[in-house]
N, C-alpha and C. Protein backbone atom coordinates (compact mmCIF):
# COMPACT_ATOMS: atom_id res chain seq x y z
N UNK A 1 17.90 -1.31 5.19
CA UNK A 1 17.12 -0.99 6.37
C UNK A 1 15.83 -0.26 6.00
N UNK A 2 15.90 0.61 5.10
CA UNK A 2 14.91 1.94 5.12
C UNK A 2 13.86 0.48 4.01
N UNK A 3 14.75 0.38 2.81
CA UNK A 3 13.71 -0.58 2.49
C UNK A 3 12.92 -1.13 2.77
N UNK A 4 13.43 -2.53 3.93
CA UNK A 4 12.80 -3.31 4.52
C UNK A 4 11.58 -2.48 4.96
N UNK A 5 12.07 -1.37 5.98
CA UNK A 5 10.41 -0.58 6.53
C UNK A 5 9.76 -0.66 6.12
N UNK A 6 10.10 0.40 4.15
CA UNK A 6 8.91 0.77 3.46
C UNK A 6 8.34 -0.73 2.90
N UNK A 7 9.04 -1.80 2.66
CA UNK A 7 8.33 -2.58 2.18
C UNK A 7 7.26 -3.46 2.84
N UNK A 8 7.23 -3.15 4.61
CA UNK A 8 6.26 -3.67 5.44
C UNK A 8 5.27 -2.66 5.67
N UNK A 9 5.49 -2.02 5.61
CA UNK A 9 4.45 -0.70 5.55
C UNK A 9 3.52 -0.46 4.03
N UNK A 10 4.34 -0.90 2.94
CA UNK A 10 3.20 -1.15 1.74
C UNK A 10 2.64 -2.17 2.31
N UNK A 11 3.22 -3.13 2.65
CA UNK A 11 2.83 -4.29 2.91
C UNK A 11 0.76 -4.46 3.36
N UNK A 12 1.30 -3.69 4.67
CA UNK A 12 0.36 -3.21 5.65
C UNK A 12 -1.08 -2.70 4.72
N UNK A 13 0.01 -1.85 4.45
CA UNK A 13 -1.19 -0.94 3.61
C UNK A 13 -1.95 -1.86 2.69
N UNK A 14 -1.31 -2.17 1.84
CA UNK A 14 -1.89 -2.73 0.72
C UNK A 14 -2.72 -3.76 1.24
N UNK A 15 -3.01 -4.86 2.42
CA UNK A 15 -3.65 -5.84 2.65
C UNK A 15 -5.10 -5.07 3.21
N UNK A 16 -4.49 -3.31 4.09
CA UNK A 16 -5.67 -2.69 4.29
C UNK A 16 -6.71 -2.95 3.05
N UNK A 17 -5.94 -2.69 2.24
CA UNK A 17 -6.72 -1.71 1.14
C UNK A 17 -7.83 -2.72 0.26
N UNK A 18 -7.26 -4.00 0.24
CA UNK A 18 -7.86 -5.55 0.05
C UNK A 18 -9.04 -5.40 1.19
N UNK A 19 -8.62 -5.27 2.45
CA UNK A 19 -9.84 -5.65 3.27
C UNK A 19 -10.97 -4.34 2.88
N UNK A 20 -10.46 -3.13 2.91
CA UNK A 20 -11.50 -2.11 2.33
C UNK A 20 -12.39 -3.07 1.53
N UNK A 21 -11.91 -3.33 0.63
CA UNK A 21 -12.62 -3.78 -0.68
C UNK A 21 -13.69 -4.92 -0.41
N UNK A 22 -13.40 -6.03 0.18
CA UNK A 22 -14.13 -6.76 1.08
C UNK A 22 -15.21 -6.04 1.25
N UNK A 23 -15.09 -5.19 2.38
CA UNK A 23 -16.12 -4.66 2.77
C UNK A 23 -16.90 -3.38 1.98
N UNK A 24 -16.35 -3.56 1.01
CA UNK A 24 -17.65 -2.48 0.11
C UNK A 24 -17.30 -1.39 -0.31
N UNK A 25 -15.82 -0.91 0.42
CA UNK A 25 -15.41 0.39 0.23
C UNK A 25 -14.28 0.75 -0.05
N UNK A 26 -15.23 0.30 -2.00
CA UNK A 26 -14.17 0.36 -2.65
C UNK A 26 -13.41 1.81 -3.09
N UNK A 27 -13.66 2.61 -3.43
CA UNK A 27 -12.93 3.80 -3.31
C UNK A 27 -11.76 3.99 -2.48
N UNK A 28 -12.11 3.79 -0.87
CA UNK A 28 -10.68 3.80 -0.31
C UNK A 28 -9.86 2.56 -0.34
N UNK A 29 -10.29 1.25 -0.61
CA UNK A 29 -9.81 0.35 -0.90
C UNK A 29 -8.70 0.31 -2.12
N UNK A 30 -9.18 0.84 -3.28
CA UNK A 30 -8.48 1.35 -4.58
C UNK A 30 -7.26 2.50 -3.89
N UNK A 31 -7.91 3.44 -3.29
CA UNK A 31 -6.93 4.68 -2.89
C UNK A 31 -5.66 3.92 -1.82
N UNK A 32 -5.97 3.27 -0.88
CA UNK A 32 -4.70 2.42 -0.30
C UNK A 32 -3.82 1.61 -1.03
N UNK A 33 -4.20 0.88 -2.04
CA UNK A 33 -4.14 0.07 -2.86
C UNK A 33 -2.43 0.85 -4.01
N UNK A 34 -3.39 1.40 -3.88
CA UNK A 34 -2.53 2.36 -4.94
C UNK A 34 -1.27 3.58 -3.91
N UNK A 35 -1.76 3.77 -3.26
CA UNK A 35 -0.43 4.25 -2.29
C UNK A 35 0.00 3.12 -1.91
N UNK A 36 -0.23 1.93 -1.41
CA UNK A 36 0.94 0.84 -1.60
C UNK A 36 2.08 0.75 -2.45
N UNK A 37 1.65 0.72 -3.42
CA UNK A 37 1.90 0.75 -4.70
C UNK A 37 3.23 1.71 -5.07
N UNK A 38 2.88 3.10 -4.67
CA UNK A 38 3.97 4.30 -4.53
C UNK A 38 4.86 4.10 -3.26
N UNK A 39 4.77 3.57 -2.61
CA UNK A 39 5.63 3.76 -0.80
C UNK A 39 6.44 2.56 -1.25
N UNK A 40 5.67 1.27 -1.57
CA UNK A 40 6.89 0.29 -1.49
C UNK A 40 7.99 0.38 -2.89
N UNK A 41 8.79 -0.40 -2.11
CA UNK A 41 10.23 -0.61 -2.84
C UNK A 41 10.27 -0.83 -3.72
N UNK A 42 9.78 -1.72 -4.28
CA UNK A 42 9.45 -2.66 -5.52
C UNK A 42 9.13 -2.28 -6.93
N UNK A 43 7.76 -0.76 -6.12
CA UNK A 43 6.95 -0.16 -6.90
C UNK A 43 7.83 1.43 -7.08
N UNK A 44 7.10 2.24 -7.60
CA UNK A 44 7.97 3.60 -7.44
C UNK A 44 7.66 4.25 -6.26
N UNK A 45 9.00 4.40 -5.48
CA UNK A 45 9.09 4.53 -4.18
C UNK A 45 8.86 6.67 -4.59
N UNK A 46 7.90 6.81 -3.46
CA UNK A 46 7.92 8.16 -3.57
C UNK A 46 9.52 9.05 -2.79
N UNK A 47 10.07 8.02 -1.79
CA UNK A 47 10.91 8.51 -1.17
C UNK A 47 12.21 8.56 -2.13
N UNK A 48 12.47 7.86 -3.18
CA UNK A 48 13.91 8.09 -3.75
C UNK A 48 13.77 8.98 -5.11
């Protein structure tokens, strides 16, 4: 359950963090990018 969340919520994030970048701003683009990265499941979850 809790997984699934966090892994739609990197999800989220991380496509933010793509569109940041798109648009030029890359700094927070990189910074979402990379908290994706920590929240989802996959990656090292900050929650476990």
């Amino acid at each position: 359950m809790w997984a699934t969340i966090l892994w739609i919520l990197a999800v989220i994030i991380g496509i933010t963090g793509v569109i940041r970048i798109f648009q030029k701003d890359i700094l927070w683009g990189v910074i979402l990018i990379v908290v994706a990265l920590l929240v989802g499941p996959g990656g090292v979850s900050l929650f476990t």
